[in-house]
N, C-alpha and C. Protein backbone atom coordinates (compact mmCIF):
# COMPACT_ATOMS: atom_id res chain seq x y z
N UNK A 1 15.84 7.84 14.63
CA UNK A 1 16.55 8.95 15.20
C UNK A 1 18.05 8.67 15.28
N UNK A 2 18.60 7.70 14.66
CA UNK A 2 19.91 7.22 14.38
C UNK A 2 20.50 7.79 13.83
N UNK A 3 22.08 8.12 14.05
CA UNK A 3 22.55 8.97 13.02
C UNK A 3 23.00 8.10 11.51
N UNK A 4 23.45 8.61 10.85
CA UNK A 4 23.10 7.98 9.54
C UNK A 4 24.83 7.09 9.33
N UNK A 5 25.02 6.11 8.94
CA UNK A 5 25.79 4.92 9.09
C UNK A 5 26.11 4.97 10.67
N UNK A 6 25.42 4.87 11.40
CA UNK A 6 25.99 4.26 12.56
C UNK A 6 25.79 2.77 12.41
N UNK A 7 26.70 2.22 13.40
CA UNK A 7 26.57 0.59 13.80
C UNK A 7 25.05 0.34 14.83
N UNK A 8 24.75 -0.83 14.43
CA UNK A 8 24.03 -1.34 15.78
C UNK A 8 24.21 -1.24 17.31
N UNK A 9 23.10 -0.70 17.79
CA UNK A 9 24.09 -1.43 19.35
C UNK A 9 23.73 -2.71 19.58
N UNK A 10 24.99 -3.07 20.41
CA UNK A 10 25.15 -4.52 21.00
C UNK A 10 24.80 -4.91 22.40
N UNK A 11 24.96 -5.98 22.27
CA UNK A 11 24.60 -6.30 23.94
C UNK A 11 25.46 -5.39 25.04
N UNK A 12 24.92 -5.00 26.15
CA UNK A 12 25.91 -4.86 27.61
C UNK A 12 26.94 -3.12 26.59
N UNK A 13 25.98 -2.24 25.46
CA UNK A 13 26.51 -1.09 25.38
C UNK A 13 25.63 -0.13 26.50
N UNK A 14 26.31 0.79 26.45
CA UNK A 14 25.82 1.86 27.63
C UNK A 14 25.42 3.29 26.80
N UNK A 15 24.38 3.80 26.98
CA UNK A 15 23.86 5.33 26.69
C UNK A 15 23.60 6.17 27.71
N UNK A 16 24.44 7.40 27.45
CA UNK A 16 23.91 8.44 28.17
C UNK A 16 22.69 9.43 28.24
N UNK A 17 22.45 9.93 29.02
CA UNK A 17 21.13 10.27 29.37
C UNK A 17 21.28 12.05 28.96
N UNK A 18 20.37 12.74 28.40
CA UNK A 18 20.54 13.85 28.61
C UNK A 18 19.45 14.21 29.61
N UNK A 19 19.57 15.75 29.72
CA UNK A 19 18.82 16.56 30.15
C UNK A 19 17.33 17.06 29.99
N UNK A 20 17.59 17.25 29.00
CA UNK A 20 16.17 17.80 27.94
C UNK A 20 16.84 17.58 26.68
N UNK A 21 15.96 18.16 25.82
CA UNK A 21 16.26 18.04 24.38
C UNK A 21 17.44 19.01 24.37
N UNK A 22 17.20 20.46 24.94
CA UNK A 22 18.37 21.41 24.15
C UNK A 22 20.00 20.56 24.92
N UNK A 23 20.15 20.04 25.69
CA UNK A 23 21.23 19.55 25.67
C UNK A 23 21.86 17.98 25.85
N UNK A 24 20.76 17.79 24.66
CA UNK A 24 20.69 16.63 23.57
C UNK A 24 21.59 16.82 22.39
N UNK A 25 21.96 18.51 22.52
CA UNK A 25 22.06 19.02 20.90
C UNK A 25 21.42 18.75 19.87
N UNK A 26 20.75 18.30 19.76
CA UNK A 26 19.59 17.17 19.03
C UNK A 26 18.47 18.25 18.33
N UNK A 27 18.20 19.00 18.76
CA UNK A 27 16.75 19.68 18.66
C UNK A 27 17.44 20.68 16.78
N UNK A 28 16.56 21.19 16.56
CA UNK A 28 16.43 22.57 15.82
C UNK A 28 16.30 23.76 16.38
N UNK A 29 17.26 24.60 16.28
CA UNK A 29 17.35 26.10 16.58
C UNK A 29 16.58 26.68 15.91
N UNK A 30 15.30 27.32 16.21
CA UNK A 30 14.70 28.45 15.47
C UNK A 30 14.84 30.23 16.54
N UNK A 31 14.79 31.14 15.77
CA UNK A 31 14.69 32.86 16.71
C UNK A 31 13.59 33.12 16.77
N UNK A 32 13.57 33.80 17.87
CA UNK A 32 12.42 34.55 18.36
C UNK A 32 12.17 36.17 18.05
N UNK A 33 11.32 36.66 17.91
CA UNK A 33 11.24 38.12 18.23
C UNK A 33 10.15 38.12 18.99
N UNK A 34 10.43 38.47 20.67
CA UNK A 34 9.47 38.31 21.70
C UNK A 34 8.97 39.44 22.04
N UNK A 35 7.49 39.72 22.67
CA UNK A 35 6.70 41.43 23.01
C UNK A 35 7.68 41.94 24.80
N UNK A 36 8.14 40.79 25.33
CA UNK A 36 8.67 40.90 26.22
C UNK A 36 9.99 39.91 26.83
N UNK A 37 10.77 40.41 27.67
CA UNK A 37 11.61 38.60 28.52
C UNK A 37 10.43 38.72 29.82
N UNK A 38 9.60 39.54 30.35
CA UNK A 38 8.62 39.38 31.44
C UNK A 38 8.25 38.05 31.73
N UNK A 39 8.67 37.38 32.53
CA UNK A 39 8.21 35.93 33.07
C UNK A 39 8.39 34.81 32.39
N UNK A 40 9.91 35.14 31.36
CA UNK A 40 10.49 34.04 30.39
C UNK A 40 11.60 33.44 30.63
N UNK A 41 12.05 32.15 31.17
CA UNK A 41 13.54 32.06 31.42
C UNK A 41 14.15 31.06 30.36
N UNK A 42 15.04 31.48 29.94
CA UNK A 42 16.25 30.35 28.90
C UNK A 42 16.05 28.67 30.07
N UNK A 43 16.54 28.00 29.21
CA UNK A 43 16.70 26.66 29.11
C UNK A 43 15.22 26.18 30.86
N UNK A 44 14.20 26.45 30.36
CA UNK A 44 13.00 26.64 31.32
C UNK A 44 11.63 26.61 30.70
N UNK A 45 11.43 27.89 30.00
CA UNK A 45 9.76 27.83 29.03
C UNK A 45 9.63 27.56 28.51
N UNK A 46 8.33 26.31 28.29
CA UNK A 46 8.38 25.17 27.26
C UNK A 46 7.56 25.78 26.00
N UNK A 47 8.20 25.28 24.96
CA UNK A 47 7.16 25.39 23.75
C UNK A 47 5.62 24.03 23.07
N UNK A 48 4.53 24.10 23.70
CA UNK A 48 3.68 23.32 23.64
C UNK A 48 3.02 23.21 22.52
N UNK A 49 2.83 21.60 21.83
CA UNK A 49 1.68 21.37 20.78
C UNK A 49 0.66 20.29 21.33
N UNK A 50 -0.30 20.31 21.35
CA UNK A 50 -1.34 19.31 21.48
C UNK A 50 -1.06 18.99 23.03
N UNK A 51 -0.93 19.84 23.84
CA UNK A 51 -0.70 19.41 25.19
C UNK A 51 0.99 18.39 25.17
N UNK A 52 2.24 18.40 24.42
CA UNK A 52 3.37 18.08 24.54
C UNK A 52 3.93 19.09 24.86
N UNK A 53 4.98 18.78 25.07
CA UNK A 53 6.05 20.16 25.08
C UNK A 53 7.23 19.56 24.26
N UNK A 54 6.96 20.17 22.95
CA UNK A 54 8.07 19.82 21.72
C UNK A 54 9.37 20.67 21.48
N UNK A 55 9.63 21.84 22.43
CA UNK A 55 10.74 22.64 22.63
C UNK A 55 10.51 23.70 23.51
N UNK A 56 11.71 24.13 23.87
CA UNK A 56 12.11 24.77 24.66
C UNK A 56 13.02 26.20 24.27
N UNK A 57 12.90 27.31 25.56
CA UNK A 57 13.56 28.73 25.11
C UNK A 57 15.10 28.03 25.68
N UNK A 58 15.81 28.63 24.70
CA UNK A 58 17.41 28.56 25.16
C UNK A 58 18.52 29.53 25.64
N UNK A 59 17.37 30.35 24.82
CA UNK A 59 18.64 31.92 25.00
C UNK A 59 17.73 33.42 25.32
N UNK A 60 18.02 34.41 26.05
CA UNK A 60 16.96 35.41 26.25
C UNK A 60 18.41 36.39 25.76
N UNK A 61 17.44 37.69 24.83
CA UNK A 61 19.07 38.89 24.53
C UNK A 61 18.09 39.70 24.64
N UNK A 62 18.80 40.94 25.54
CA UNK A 62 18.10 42.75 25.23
C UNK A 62 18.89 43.16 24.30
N UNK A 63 18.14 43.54 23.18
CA UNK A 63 19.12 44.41 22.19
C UNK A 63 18.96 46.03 22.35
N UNK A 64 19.72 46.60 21.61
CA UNK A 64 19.64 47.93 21.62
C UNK A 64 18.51 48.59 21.46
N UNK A 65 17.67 49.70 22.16
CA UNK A 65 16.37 50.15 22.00
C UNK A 65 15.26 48.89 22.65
N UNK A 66 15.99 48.12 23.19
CA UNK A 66 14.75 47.66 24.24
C UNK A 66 14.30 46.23 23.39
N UNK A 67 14.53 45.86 22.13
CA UNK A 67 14.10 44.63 21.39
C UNK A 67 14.33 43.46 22.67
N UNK A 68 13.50 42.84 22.71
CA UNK A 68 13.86 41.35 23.13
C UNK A 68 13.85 40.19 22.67
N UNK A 69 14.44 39.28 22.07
CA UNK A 69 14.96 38.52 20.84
C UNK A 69 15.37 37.10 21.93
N UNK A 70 15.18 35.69 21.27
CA UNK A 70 15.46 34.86 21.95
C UNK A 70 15.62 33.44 21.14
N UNK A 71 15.98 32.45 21.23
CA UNK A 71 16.04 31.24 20.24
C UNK A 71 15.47 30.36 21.04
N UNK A 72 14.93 29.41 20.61
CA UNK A 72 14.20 28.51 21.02
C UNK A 72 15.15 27.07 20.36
N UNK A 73 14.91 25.51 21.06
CA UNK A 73 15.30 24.33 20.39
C UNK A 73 13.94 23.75 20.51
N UNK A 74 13.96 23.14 18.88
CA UNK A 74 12.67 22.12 18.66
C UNK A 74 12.77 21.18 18.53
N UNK A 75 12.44 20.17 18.96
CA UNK A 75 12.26 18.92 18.47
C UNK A 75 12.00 18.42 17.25
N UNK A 76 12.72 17.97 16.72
CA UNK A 76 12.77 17.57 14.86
C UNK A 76 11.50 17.26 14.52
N UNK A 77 10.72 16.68 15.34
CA UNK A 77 9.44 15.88 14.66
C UNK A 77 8.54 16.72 14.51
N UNK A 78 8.54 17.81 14.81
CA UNK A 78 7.61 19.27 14.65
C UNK A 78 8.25 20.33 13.64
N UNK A 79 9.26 19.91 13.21
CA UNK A 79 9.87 20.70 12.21
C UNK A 79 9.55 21.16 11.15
N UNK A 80 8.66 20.37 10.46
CA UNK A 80 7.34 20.45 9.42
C UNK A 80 6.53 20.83 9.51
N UNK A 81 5.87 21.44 10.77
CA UNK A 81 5.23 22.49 11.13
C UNK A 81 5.10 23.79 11.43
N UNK A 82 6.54 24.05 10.71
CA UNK A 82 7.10 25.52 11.11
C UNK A 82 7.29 26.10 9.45
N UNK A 83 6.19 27.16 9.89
CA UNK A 83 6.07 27.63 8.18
C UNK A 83 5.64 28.93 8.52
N UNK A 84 5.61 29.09 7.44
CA UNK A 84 4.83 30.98 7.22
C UNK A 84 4.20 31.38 7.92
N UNK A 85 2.80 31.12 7.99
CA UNK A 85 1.47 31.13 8.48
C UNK A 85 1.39 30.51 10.03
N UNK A 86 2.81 30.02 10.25
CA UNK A 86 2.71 29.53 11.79
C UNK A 86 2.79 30.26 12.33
N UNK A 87 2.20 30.36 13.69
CA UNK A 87 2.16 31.15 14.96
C UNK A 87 2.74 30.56 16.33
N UNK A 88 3.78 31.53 16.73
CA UNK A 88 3.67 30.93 18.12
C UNK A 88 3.37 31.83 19.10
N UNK A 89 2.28 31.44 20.29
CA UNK A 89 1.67 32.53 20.70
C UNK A 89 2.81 32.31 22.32
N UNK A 90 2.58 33.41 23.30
CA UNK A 90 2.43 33.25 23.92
C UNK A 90 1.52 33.31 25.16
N UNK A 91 1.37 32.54 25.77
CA UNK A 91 0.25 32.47 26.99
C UNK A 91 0.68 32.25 28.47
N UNK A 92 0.00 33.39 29.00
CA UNK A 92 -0.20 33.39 30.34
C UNK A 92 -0.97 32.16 31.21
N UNK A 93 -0.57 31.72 32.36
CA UNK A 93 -1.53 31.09 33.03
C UNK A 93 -2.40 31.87 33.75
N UNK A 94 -4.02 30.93 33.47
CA UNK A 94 -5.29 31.52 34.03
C UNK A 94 -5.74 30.23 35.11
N UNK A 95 -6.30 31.23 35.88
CA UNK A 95 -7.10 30.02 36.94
C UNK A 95 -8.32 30.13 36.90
N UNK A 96 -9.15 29.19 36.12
CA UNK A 96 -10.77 29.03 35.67
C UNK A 96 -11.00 28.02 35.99
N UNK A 97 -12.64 28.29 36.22
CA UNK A 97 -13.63 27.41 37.08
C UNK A 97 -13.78 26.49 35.50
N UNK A 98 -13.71 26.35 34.54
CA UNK A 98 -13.84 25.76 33.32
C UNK A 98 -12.76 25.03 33.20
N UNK A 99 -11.44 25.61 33.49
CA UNK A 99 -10.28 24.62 33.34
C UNK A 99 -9.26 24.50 34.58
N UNK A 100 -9.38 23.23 35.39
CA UNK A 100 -8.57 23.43 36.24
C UNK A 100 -7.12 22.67 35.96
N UNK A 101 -6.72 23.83 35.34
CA UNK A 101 -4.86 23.25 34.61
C UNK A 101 -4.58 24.07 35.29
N UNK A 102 -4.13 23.26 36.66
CA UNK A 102 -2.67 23.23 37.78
C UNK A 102 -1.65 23.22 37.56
N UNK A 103 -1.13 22.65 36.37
CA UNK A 103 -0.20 22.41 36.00
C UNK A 103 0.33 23.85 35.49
N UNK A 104 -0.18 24.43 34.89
CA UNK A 104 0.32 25.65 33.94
C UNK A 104 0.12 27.05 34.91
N UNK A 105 -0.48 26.68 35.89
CA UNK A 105 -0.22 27.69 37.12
C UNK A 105 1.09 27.81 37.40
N UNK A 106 1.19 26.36 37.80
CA UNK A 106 2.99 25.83 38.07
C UNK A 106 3.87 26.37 37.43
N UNK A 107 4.12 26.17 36.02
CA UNK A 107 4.67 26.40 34.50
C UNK A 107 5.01 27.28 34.47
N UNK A 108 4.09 28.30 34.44
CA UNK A 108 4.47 29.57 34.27
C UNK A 108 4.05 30.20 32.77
N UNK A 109 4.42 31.07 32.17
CA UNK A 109 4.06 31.39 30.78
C UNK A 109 4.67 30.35 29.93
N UNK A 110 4.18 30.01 28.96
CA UNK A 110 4.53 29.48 27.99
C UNK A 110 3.92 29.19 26.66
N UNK A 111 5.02 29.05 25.65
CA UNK A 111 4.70 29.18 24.64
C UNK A 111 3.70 27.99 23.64
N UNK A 112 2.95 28.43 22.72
CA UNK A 112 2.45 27.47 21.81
C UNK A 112 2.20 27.58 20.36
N UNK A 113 2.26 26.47 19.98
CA UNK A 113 2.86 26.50 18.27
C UNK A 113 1.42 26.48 17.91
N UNK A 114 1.21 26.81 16.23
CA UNK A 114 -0.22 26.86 16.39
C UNK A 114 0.00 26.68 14.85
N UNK A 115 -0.07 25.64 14.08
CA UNK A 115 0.59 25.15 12.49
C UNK A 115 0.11 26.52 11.72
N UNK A 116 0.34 26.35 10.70
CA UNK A 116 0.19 27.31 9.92
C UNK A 116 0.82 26.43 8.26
N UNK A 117 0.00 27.47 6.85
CA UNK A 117 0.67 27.13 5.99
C UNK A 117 2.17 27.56 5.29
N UNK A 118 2.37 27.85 4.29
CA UNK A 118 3.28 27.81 3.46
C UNK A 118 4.79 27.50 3.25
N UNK A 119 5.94 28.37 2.93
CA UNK A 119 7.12 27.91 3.23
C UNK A 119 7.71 28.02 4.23
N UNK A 120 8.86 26.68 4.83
CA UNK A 120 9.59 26.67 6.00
C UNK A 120 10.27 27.57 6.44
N UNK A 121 10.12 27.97 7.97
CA UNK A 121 10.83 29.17 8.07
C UNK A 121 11.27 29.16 9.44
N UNK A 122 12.46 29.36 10.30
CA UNK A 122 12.75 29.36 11.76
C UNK A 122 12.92 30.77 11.79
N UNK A 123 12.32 31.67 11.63
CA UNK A 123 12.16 32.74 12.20
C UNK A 123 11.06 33.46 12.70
N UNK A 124 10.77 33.72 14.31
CA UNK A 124 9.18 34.13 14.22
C UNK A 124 9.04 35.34 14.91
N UNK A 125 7.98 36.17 14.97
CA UNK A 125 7.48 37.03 15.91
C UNK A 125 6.50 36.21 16.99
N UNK A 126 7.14 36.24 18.15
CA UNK A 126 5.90 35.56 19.14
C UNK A 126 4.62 36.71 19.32
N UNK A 127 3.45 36.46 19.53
CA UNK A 127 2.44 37.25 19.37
C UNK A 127 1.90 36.77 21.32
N UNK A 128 1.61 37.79 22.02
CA UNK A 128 0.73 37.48 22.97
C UNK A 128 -0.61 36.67 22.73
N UNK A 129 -0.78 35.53 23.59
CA UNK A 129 -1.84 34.94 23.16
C UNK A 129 -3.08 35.48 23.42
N UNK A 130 -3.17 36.78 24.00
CA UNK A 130 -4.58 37.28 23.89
C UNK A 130 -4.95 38.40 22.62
N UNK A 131 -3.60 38.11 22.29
CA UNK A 131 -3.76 39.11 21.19
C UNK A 131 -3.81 38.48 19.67
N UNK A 132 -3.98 36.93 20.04
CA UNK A 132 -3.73 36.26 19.07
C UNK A 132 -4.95 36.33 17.61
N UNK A 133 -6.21 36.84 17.90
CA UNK A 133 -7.04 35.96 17.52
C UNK A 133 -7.17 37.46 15.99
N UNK A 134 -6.36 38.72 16.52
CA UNK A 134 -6.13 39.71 15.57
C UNK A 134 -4.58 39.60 14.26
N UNK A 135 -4.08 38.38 14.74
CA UNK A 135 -3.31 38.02 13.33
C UNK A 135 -3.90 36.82 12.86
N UNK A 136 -4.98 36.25 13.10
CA UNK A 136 -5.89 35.54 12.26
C UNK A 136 -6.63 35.73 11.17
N UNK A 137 -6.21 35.66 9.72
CA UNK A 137 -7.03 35.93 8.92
C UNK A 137 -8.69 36.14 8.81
N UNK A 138 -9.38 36.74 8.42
CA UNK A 138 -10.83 37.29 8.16
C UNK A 138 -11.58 37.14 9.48
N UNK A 139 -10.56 37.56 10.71
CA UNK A 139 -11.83 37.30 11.73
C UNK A 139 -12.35 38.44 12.70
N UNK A 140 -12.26 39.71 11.31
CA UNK A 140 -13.13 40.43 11.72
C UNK A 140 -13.89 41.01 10.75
């Protein structure tokens, strides 16, 4: 994760700490086209894979006629997973006797990447995650 000809560090050097990734500057900017901003806040709702949280929302915009549009920062190492066929849903927290994730009560909505094939692309439509299972190929 070095930048490219840097020096070594040496003994008794000092690093600063960021925040999160987005102000790391570090991450990848990809856009959103979101169904809502309803229960979404900039530099706050995480974007989750495999139970991580590999990025984050950065920016929330109302555009003209009501669009709600937003950018997200990713973490580079998921960057190869952002393609055509990717999805990022979003999901509500549920409180089930099957899953007791406290945590995502806490959380709040948030988003999740869900791989997909073909060419690379940082541009997405977020899809509600209950509505997800109708941009899934042949599954009806």
């Amino acid at each position: 994760d070095s930048p490219e000809e840097s020096k070594p560090a040496e003994a008794e050097d000092t690093f600063g700490l960021y925040e999160d990734l987005a102000h790391s500057q570090r991450g990848v900017i990809i856009k959103l086209e979101l169904p809502s901003g309803a229960g979404l806040t900039a530099d706050s709702t995480p974007l989750m894979y495999q139970g991580l949280e590999v990025g984050q929302l950065t920016k929330l915009d109302l555009n003209p006629g009501g669009k709600v549009t937003g950018e997200m920062t990713v973490d580079p190492s998921v960057v190869t997973l952002l393609r055509e066929n990717t999805r990022i849903e979003l999901r509500n927290p549920k409180l089930s006797l099957s899953d007791a994730n406290l945590s995502a009560l806490l959380t709040g909505k948030t988003f999740e990447l869900v791989p997909g094939d073909g060419e690379p692309r940082k541009e997405f439509v977020v899809v509600p995650g209950e509505k997800a299972l109708l941009h899934e190929p042949d599954v009806l």
